[in-house]
PDB file of N, CA and C in Angstrom:
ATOM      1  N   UNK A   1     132.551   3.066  26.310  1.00  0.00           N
ATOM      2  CA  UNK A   1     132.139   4.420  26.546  1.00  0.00           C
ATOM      3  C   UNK A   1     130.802   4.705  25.874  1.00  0.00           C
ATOM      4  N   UNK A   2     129.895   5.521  26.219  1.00  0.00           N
ATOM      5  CA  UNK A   2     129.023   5.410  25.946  1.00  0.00           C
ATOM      6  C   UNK A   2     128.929   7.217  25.023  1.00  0.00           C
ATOM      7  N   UNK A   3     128.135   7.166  23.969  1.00  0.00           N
ATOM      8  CA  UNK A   3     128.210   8.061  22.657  1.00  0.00           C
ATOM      9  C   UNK A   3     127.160   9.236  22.990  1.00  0.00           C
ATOM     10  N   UNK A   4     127.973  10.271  23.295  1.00  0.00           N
ATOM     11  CA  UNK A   4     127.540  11.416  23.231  1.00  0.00           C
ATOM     12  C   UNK A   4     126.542  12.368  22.257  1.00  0.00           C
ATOM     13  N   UNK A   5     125.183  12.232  22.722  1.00  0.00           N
ATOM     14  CA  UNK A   5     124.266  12.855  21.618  1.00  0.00           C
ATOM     15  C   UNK A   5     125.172  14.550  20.673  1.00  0.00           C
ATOM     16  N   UNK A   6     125.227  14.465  19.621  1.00  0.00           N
ATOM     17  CA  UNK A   6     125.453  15.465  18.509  1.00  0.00           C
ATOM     18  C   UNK A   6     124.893  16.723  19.150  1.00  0.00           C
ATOM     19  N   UNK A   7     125.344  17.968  18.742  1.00  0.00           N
ATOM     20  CA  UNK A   7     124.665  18.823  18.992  1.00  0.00           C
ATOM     21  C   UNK A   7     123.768  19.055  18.247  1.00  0.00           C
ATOM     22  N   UNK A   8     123.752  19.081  17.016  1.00  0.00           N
ATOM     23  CA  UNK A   8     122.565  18.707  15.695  1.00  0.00           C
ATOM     24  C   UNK A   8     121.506  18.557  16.469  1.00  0.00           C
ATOM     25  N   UNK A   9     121.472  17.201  16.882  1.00  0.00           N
ATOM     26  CA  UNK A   9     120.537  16.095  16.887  1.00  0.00           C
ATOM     27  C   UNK A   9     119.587  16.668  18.426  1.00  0.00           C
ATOM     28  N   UNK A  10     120.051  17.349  19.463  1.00  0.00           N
ATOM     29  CA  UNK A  10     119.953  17.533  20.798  1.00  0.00           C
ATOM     30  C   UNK A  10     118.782  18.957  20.133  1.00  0.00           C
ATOM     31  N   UNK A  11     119.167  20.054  19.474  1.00  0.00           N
ATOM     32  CA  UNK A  11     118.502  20.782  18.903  1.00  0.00           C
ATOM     33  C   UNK A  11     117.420  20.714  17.822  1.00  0.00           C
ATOM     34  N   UNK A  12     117.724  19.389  17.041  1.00  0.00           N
ATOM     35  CA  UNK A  12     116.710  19.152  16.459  1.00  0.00           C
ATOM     36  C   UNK A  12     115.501  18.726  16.715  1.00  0.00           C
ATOM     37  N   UNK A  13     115.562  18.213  17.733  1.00  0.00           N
ATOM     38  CA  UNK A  13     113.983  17.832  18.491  1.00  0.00           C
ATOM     39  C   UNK A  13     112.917  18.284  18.935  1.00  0.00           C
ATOM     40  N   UNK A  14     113.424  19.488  19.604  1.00  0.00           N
ATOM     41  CA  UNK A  14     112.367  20.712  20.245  1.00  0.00           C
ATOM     42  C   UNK A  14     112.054  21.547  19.369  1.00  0.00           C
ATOM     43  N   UNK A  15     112.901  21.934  17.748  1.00  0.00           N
ATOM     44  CA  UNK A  15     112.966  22.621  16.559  1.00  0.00           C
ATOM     45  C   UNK A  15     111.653  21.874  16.189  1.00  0.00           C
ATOM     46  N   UNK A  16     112.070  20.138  15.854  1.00  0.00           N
ATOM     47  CA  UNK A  16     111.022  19.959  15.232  1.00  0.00           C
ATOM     48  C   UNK A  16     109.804  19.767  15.498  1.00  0.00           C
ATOM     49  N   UNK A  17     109.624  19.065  17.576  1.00  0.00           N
ATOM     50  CA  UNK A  17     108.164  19.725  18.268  1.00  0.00           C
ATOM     51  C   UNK A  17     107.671  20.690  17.783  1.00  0.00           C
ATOM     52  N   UNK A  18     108.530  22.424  17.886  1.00  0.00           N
ATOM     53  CA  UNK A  18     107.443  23.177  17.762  1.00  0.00           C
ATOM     54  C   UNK A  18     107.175  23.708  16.264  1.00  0.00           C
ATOM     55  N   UNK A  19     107.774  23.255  15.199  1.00  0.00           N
ATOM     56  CA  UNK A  19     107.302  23.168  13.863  1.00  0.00           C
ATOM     57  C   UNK A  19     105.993  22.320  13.726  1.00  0.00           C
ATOM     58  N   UNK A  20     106.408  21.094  14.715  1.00  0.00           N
ATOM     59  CA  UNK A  20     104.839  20.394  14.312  1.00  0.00           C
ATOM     60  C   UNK A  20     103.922  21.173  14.899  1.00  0.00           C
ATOM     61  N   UNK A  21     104.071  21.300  16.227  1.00  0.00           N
ATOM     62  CA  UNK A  21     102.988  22.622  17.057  1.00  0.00           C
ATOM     63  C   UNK A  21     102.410  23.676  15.992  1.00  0.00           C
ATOM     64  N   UNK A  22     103.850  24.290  15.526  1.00  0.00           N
ATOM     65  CA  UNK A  22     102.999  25.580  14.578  1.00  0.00           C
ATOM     66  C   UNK A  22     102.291  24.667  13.280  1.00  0.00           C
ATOM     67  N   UNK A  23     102.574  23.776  12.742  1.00  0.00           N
ATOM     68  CA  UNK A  23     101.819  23.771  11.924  1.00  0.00           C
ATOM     69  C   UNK A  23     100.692  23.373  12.210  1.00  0.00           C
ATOM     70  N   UNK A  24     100.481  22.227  13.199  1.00  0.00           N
ATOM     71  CA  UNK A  24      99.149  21.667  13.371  1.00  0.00           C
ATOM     72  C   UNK A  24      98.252  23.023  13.644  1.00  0.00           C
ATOM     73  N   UNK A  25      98.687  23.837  14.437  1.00  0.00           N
ATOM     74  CA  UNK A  25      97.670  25.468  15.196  1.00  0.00           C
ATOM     75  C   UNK A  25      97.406  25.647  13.643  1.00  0.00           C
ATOM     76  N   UNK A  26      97.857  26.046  12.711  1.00  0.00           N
ATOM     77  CA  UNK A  26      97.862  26.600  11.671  1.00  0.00           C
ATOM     78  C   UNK A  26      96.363  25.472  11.032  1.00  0.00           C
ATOM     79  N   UNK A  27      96.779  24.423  10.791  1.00  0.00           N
ATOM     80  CA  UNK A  27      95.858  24.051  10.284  1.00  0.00           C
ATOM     81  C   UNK A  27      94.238  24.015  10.660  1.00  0.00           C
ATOM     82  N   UNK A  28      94.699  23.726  12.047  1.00  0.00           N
ATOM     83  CA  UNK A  28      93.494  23.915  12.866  1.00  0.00           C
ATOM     84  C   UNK A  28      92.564  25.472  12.710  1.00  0.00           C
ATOM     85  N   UNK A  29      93.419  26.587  12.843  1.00  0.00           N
ATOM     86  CA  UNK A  29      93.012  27.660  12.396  1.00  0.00           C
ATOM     87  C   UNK A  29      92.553  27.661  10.947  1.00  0.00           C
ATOM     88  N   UNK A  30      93.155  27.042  10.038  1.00  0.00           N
ATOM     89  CA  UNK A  30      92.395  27.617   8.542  1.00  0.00           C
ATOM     90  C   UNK A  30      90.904  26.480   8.693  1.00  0.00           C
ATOM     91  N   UNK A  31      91.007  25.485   9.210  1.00  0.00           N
ATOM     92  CA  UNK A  31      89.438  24.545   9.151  1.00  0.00           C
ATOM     93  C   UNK A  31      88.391  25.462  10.139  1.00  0.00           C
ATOM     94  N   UNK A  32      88.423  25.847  11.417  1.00  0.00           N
ATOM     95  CA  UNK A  32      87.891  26.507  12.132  1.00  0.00           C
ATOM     96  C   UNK A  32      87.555  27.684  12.553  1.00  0.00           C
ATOM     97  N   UNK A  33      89.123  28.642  11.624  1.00  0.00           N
ATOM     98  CA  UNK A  33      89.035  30.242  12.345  1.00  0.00           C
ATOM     99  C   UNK A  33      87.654  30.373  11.820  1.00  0.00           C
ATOM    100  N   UNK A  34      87.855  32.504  11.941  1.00  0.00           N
ATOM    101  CA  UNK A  34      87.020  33.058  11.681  1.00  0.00           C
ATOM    102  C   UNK A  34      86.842  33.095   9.723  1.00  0.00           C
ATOM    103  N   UNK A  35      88.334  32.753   9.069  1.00  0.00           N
ATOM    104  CA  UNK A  35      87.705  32.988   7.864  1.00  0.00           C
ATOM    105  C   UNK A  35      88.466  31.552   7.374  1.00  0.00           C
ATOM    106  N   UNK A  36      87.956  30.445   8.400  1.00  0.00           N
ATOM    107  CA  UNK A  36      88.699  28.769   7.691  1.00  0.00           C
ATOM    108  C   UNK A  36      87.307  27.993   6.708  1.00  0.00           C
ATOM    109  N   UNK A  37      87.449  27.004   6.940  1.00  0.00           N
ATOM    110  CA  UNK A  37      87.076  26.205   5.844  1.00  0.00           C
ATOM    111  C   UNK A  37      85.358  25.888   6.589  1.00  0.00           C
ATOM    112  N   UNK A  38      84.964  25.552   7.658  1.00  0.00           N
ATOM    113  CA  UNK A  38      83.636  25.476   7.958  1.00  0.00           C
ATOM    114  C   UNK A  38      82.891  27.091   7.528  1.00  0.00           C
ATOM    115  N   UNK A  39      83.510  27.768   7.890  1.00  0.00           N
ATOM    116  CA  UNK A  39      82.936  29.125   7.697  1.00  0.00           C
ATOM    117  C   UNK A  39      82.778  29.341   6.178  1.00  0.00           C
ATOM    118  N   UNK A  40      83.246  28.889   5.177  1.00  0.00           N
ATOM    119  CA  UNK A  40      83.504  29.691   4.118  1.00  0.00           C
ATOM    120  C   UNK A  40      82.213  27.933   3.529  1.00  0.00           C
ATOM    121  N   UNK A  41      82.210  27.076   4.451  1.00  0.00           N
ATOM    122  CA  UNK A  41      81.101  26.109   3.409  1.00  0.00           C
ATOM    123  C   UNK A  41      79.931  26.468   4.339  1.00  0.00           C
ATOM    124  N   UNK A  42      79.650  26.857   4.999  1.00  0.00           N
ATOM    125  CA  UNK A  42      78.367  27.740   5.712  1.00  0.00           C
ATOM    126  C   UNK A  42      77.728  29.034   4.879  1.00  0.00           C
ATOM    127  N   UNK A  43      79.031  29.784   4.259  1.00  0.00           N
ATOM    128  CA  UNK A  43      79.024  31.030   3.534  1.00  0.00           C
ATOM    129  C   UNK A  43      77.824  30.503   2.085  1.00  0.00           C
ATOM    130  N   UNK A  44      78.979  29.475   1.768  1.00  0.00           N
ATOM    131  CA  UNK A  44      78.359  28.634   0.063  1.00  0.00           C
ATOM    132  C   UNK A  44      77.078  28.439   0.409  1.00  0.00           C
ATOM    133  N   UNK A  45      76.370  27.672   1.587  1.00  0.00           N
ATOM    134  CA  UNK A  45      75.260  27.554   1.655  1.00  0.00           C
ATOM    135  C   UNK A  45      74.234  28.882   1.746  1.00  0.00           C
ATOM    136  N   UNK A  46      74.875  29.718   2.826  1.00  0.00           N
ATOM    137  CA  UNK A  46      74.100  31.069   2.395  1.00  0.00           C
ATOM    138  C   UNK A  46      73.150  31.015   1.553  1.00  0.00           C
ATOM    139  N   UNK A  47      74.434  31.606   0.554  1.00  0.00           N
ATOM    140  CA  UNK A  47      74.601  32.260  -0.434  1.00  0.00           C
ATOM    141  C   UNK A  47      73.818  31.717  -1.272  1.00  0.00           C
ATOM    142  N   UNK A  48      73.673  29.653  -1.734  1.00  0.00           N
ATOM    143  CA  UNK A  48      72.410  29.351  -2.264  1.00  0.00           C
ATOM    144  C   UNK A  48      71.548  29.832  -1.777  1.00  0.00           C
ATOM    145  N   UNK A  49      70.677  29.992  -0.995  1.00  0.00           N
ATOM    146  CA  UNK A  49      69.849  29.834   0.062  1.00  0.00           C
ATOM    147  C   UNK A  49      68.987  31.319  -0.340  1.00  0.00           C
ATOM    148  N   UNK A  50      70.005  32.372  -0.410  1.00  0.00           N
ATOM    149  CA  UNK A  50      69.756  33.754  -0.482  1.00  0.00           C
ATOM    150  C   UNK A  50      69.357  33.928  -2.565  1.00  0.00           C
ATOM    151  N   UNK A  51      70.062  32.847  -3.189  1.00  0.00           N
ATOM    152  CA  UNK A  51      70.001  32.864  -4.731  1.00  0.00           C
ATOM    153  C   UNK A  51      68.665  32.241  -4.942  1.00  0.00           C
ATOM    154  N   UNK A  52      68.101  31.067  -4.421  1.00  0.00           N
ATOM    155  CA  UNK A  52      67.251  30.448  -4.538  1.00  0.00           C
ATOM    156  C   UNK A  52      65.425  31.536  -3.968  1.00  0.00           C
ATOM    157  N   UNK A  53      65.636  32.050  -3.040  1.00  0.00           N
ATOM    158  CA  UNK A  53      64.974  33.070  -2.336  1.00  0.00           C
ATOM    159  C   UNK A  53      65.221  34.467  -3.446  1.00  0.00           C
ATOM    160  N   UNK A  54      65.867  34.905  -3.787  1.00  0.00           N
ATOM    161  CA  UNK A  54      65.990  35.913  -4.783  1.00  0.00           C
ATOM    162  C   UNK A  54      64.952  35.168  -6.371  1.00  0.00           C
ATOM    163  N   UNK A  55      65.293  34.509  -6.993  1.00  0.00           N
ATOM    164  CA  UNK A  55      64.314  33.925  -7.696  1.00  0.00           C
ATOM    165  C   UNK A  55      63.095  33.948  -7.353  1.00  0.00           C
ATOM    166  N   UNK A  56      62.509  33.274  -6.341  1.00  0.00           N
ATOM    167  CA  UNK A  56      61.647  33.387  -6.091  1.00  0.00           C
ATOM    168  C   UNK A  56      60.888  34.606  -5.596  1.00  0.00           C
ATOM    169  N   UNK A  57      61.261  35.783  -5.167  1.00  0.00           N
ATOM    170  CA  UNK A  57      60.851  36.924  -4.848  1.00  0.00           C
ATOM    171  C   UNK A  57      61.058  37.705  -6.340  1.00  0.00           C
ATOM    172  N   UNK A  58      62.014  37.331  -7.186  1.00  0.00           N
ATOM    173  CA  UNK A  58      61.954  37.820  -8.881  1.00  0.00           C
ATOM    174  C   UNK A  58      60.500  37.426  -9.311  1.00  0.00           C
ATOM    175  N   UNK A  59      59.924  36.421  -9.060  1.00  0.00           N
ATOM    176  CA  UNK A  59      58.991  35.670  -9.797  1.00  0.00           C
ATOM    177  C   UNK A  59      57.289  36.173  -9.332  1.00  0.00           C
ATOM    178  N   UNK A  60      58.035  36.357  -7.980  1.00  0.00           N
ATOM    179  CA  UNK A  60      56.527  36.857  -7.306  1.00  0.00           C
ATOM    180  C   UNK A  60      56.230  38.597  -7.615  1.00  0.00           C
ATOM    181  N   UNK A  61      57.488  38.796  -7.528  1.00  0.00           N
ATOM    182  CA  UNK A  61      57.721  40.599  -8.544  1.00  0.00           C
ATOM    183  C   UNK A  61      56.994  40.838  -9.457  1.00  0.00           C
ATOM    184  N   UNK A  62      57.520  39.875 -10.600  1.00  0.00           N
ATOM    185  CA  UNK A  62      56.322  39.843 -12.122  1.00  0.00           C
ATOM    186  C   UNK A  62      55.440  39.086 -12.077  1.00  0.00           C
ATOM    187  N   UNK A  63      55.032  38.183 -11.361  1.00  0.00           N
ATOM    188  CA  UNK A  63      53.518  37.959 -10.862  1.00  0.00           C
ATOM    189  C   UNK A  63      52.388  39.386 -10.483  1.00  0.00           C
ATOM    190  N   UNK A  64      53.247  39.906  -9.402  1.00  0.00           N
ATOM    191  CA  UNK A  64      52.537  41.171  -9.170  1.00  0.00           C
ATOM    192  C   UNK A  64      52.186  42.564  -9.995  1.00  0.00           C
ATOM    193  N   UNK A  65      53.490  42.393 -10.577  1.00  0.00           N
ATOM    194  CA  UNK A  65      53.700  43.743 -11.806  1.00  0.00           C
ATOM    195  C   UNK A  65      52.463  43.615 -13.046  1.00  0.00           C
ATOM    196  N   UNK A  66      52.570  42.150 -12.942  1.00  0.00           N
ATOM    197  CA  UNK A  66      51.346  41.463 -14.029  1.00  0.00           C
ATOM    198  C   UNK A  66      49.631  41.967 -13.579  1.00  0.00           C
ATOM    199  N   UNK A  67      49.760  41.659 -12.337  1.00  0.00           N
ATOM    200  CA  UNK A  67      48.241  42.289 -11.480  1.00  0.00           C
ATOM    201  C   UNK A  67      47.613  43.537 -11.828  1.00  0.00           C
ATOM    202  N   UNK A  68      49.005  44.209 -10.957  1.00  0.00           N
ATOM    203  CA  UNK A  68      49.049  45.730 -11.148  1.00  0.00           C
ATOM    204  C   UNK A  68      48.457  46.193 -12.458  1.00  0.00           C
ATOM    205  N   UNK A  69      48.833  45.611 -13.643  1.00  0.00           N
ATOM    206  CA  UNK A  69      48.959  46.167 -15.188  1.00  0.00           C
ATOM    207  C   UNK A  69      47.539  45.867 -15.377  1.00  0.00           C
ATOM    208  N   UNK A  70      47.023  44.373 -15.060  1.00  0.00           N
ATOM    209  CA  UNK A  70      45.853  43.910 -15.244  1.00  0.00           C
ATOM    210  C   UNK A  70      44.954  44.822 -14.898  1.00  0.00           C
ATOM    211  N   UNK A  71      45.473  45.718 -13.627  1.00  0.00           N
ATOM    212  CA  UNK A  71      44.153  45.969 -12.681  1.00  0.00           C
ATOM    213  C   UNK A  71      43.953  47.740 -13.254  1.00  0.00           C
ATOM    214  N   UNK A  72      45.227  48.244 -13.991  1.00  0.00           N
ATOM    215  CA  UNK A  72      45.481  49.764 -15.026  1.00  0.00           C
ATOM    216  C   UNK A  72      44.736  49.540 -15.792  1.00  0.00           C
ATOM    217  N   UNK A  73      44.821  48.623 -16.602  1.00  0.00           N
ATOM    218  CA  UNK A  73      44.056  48.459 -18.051  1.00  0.00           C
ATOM    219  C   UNK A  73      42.899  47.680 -18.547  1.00  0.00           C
ATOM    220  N   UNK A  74      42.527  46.726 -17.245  1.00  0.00           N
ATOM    221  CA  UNK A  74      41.528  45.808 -17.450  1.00  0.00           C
ATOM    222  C   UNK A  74      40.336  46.206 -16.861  1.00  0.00           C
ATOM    223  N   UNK A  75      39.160  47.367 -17.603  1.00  0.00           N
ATOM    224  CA  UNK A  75      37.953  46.991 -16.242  1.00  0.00           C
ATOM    225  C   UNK A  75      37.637  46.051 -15.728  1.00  0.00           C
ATOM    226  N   UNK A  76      37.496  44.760 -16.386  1.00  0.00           N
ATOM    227  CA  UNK A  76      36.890  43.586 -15.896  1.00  0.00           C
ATOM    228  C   UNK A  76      37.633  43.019 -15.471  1.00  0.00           C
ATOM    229  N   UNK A  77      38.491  43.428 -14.993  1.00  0.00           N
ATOM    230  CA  UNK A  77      39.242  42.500 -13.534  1.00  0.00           C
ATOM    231  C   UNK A  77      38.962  43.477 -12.973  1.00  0.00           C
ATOM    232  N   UNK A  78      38.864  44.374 -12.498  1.00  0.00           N
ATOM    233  CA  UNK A  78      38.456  45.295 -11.572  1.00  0.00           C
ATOM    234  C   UNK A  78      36.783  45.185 -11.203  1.00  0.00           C
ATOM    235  N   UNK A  79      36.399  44.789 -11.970  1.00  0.00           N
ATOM    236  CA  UNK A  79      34.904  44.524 -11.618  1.00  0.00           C
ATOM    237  C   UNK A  79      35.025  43.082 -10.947  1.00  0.00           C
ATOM    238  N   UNK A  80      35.420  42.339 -11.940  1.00  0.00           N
ATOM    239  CA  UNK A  80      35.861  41.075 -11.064  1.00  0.00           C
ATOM    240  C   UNK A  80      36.057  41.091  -9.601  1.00  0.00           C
ATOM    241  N   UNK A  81      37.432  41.749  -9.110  1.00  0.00           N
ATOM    242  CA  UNK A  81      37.655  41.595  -7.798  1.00  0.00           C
ATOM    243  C   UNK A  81      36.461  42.312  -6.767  1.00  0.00           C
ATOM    244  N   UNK A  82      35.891  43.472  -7.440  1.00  0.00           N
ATOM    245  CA  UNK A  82      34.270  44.069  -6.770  1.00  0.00           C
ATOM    246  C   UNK A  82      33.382  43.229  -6.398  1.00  0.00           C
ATOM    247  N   UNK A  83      32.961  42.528  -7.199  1.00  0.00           N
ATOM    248  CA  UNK A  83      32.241  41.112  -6.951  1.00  0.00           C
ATOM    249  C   UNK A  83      32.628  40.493  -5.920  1.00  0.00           C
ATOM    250  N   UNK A  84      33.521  39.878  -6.516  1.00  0.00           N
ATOM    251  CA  UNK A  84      34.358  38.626  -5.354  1.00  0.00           C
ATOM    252  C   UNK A  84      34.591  39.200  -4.178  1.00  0.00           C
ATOM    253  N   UNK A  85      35.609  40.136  -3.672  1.00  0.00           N
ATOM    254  CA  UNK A  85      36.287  40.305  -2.200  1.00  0.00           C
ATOM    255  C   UNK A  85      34.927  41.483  -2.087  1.00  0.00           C
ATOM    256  N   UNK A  86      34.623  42.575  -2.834  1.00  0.00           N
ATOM    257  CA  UNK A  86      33.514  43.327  -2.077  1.00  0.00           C
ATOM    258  C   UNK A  86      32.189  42.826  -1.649  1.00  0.00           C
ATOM    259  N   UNK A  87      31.758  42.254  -2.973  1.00  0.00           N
ATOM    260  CA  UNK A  87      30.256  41.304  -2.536  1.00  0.00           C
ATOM    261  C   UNK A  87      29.023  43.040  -3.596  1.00  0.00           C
ATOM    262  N   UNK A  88      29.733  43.587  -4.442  1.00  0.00           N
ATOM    263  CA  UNK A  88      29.379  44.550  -4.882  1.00  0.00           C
ATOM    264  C   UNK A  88      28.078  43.598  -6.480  1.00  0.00           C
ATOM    265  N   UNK A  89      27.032  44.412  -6.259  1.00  0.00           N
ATOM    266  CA  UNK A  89      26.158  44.182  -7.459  1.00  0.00           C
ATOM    267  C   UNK A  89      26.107  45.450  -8.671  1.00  0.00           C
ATOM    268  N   UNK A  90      25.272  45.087  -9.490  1.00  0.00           N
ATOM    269  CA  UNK A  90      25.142  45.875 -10.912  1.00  0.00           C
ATOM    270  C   UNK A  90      23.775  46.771 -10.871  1.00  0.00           C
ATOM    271  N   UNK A  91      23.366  47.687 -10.626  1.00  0.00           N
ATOM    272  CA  UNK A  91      21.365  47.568 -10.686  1.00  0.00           C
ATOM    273  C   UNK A  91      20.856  46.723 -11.874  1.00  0.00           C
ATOM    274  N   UNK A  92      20.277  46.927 -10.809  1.00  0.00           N
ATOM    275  CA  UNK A  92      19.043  45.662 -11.555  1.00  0.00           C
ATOM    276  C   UNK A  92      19.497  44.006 -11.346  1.00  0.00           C
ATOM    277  N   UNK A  93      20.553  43.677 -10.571  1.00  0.00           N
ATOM    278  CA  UNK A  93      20.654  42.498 -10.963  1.00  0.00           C
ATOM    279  C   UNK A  93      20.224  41.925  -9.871  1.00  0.00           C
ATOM    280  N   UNK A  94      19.812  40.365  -9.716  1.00  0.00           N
ATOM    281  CA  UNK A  94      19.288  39.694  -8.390  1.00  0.00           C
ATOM    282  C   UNK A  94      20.344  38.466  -8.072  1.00  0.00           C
ATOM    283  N   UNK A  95      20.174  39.031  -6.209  1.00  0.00           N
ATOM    284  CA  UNK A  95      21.527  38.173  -6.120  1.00  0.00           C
ATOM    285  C   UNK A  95      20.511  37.001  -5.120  1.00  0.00           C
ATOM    286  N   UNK A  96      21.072  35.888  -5.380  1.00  0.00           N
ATOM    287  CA  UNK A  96      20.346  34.492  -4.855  1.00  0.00           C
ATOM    288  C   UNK A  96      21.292  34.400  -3.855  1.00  0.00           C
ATOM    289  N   UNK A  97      21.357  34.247  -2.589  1.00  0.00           N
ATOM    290  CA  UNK A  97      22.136  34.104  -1.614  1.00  0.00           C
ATOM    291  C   UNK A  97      21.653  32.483  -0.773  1.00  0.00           C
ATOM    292  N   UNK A  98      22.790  31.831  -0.835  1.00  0.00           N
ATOM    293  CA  UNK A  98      22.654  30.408  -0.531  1.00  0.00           C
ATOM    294  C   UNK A  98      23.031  29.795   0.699  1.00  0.00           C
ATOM    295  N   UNK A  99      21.990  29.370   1.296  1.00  0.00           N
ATOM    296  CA  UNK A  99      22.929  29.305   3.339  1.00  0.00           C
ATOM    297  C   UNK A  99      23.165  27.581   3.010  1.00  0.00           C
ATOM    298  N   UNK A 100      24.118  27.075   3.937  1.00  0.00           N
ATOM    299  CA  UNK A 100      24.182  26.041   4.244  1.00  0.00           C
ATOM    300  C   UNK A 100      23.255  25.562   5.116  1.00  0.00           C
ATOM    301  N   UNK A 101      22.802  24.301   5.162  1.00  0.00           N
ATOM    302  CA  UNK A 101      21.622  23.697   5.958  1.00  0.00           C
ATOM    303  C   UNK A 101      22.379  23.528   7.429  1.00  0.00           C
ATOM    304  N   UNK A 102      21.131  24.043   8.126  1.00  0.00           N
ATOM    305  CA  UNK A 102      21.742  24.286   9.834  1.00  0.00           C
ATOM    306  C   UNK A 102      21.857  22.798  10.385  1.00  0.00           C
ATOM    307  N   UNK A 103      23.303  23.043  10.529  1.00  0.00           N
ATOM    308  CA  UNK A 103      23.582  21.813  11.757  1.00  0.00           C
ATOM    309  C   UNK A 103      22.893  20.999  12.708  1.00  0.00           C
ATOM    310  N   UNK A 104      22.781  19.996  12.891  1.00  0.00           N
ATOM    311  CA  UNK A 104      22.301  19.336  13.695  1.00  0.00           C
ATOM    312  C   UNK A 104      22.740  19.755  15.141  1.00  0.00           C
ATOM    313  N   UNK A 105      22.264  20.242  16.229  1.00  0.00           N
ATOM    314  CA  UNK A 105      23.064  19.729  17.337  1.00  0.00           C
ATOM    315  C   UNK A 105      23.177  18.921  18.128  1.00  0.00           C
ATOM    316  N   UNK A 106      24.352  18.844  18.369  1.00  0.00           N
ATOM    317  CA  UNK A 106      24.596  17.403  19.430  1.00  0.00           C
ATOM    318  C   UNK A 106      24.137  17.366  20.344  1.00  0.00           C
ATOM    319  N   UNK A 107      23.904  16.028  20.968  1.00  0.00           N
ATOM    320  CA  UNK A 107      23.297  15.624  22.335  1.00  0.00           C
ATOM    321  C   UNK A 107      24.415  16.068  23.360  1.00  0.00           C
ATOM    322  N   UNK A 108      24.393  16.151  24.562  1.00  0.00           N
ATOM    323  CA  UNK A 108      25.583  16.572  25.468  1.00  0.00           C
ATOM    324  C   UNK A 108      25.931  15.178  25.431  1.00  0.00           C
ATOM    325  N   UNK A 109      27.188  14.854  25.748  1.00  0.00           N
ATOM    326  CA  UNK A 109      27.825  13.949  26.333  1.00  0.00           C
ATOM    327  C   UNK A 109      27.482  13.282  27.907  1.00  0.00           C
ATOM    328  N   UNK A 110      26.831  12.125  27.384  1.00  0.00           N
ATOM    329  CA  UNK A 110      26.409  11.115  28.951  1.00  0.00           C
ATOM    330  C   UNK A 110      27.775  10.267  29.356  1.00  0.00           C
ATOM    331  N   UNK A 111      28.195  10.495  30.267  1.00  0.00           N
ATOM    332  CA  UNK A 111      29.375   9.877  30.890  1.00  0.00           C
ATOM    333  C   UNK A 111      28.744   9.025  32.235  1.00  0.00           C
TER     334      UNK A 111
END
C-alpha cells in the first residue's frame, strides 16, 4: 500500500513557499525601497559631499570677511585696488605705458 502524505506535511509546503516569498519581498524592499539600503548609502554620500562644500564656502566666508575689513580700515588697499582694476593715478605722477611689439603678419596660406 502505498503511504498517505500527513496532513502536517501537505500544509507545510505552500506555508513555507510563501514565508520564503514574504521574506525574500521583504528583503528586497529594505536593499532597494524608498528608505532601503542603496538609498540611505547615496544619502551618506550626500551628505559628505554637502560637508566637504560647506567647509569650503566657511573658508571662502572668512577669506572675504578678511577683504571686507581690509578694505574698512586699510586706505592702502583701497588705493591699491584704484590702481590696479581702475587704472587711477596720483597728480603729478607719470605713467609709462608699455605696448607689446606689433605682430608680424602672416602670409595667406598657398595651397
Amino acid at each position: 500500500m502505498a503511504a498517505l502524505p500527513s496532513p502536517n506535511r501537505t500544509l507545510l509546503g505552500p506555508r513555507l513557499r510563501l514565508a520564503a516569498i514574504l521574506l525574500l519581498a521583504l528583503v528586497v524592499a529594505s536593499v532597494i525601497g524608498n528608505r532601503g539600503l542603496v538609498r540611505l548609502y547615496r544619502m551618506h554620500q550626500t551628505k559628505a559631499a554637502l560637508e566637504r562644500e560647506n567647509v569650503q564656502l566657511t573658508t571662502n566666508n572668512a577669506a572675504l570677511a578678511e577683504e571686507v575689513r581690509a578694505l574698512r580700515t586699510d586706505p592702502g588697499r583701497v588705493e591699491a585696488i584704484a590702481r590696479e582694476e581702475l587704472g587711477l593715478v596720483k597728480p603729478g605722477e607719470l605713467v609709462y605705458e608699455f605696448r607689446g611689439a606689433p605682430r608680424p603678419s602672416r602670409p595667406p596660406d598657398a595651397r
